[in-house]
N, C-alpha and C. Protein backbone atom coordinates (compact mmCIF):
# COMPACT_ATOMS: atom_id res chain seq x y z
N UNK A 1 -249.52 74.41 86.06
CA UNK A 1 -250.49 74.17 85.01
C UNK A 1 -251.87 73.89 85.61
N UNK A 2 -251.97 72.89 86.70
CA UNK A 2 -253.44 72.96 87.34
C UNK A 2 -253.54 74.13 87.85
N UNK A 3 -253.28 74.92 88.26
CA UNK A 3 -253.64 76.32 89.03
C UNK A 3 -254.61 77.10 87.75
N UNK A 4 -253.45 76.85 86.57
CA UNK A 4 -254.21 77.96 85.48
C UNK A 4 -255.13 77.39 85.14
N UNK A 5 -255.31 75.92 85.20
CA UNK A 5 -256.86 75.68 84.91
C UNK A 5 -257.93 75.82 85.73
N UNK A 6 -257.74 75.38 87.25
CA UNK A 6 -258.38 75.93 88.15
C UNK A 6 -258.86 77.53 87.91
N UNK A 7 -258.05 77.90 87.65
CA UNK A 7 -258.41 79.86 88.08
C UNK A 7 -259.10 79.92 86.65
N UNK A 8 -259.17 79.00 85.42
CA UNK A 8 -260.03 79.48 84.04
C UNK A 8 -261.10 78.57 84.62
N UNK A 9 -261.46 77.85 85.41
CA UNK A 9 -262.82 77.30 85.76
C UNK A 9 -263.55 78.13 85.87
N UNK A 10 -263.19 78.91 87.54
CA UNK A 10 -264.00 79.50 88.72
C UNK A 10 -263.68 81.33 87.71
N UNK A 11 -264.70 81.78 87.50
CA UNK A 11 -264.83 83.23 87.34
C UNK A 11 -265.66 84.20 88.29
N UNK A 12 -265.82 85.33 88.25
CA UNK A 12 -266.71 86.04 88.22
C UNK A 12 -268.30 85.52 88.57
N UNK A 13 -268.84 85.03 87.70
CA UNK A 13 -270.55 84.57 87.83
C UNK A 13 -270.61 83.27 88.74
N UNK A 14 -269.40 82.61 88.43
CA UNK A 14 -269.56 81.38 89.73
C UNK A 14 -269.09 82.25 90.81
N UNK A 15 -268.44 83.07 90.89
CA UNK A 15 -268.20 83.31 92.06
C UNK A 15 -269.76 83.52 93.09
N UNK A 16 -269.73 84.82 91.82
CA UNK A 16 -271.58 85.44 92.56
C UNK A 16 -272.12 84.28 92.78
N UNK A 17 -272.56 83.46 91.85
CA UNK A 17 -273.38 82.08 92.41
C UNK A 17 -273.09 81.56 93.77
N UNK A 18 -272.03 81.64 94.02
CA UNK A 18 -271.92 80.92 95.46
C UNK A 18 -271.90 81.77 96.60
N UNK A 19 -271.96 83.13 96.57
CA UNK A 19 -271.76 84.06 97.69
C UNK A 19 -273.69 83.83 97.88
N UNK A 20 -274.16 83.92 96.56
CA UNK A 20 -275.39 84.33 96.70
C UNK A 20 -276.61 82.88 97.27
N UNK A 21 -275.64 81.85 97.23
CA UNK A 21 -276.17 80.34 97.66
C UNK A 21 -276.00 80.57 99.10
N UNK A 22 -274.56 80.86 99.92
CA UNK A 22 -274.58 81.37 100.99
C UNK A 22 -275.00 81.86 101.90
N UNK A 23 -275.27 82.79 100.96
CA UNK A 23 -276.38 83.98 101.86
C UNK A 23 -278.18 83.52 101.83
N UNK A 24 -278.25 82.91 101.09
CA UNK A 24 -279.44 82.22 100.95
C UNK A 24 -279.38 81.20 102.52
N UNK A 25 -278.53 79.82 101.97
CA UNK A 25 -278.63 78.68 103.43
C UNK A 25 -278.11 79.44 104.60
N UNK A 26 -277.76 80.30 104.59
CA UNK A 26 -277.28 81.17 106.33
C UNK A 26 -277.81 82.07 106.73
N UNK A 27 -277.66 82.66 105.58
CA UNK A 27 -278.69 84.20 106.29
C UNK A 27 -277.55 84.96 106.46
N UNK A 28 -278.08 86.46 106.63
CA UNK A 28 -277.14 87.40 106.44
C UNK A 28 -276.54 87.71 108.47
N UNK A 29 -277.60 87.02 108.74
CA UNK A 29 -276.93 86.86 110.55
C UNK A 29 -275.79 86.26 110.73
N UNK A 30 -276.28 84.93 110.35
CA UNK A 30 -275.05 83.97 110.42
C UNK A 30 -274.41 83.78 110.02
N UNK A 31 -273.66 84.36 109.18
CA UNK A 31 -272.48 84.79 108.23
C UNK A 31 -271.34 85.74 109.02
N UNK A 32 -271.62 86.70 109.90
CA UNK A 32 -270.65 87.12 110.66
C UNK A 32 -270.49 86.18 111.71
N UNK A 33 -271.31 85.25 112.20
CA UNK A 33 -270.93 84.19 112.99
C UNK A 33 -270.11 82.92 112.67
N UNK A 34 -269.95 82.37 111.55
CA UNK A 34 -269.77 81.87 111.02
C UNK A 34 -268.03 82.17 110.79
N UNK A 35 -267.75 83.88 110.24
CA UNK A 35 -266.64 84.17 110.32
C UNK A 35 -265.45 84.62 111.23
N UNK A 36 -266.35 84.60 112.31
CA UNK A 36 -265.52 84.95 113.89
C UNK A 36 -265.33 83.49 114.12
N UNK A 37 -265.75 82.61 114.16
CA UNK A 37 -265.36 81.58 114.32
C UNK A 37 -264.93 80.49 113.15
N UNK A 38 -264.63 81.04 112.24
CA UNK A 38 -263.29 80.76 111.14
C UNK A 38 -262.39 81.47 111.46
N UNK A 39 -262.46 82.59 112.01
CA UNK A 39 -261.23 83.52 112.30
C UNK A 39 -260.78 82.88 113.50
N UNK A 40 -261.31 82.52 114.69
CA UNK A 40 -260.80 81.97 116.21
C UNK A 40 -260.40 80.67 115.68
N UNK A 41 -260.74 79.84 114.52
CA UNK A 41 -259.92 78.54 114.45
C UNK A 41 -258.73 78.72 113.81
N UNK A 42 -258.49 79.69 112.78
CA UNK A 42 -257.54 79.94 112.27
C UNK A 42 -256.15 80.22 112.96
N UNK A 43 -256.65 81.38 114.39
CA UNK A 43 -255.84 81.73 115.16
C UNK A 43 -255.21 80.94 116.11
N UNK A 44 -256.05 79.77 116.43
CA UNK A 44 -255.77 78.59 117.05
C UNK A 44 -254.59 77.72 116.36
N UNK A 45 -255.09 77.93 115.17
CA UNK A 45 -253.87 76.95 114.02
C UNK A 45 -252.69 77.22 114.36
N UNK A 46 -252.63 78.83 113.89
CA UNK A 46 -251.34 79.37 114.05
C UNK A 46 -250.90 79.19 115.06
N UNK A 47 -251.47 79.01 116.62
CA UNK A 47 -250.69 79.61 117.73
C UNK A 47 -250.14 78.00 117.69
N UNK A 48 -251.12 76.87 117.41
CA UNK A 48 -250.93 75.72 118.02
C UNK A 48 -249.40 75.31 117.04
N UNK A 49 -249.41 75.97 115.56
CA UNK A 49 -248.24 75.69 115.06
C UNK A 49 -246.79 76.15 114.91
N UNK A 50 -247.08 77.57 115.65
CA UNK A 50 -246.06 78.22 116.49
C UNK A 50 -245.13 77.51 117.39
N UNK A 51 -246.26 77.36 118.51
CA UNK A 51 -246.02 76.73 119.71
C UNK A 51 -245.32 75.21 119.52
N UNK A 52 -245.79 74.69 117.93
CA UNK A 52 -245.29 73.03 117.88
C UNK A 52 -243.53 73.70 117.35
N UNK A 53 -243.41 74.47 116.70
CA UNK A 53 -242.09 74.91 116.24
C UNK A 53 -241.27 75.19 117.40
N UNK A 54 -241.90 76.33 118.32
CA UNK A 54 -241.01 76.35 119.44
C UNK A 54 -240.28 75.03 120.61
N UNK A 55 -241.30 74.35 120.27
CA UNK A 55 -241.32 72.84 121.20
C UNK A 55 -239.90 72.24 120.31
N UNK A 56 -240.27 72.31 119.46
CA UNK A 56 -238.91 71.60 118.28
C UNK A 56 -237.52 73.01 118.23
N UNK A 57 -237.86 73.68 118.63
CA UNK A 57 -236.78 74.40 118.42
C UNK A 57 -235.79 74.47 119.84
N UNK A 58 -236.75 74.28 121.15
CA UNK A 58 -236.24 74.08 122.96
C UNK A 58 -235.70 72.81 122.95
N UNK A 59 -236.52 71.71 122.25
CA UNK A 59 -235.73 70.51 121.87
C UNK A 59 -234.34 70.63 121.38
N UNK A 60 -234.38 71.09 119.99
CA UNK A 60 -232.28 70.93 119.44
C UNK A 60 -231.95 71.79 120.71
N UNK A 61 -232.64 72.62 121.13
CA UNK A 61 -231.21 73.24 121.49
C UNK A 61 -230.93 72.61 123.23
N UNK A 62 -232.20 71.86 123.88
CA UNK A 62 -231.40 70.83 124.94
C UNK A 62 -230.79 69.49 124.84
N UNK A 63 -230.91 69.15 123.23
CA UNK A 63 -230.25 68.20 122.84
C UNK A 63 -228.70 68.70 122.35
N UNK A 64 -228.54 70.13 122.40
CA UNK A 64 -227.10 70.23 121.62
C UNK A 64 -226.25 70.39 123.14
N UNK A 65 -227.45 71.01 124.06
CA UNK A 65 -226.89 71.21 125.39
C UNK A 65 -226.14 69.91 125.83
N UNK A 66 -226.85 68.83 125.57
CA UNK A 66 -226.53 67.80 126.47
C UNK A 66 -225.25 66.86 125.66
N UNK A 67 -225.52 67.10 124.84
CA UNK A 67 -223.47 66.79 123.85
C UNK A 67 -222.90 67.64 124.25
N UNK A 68 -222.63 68.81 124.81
CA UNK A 68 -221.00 68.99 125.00
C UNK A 68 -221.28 69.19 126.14
């Protein structure tokens, strides 16, 4: 139920409003800068939350090692 109200807030013209506020405080330079490095943190996320899964996953399985 909040989602559908959320998504009947934000339309169309707010959208434009804010791409176009954007591009205003950044500039049309710093906007691909801006997104290479949303993209390199993103990728960081993932690897770092990969890598925390694998850590938990080498764990059970030298903890199942070490019971029998």
């Amino acid at each position: 139920m909040l989602l559908s109200i959320l998504l009947g807030i934000i339309g169309t013209p707010e959208i434009i409003v804010i791409i176009a506020l954007v591009l205003l405080l950044f500039g049309g330079r710093k906007i691909p800068e801006l997104m290479k490095g949303l993209g390199k943190g993103m990728k960081e996320f993932k690897k770092a939350t990969s890598e925390d899964d694998d850590d938990d996953d080498d764990n059970k399985s030298k903890k199942d090692k070490l019971k029998n």
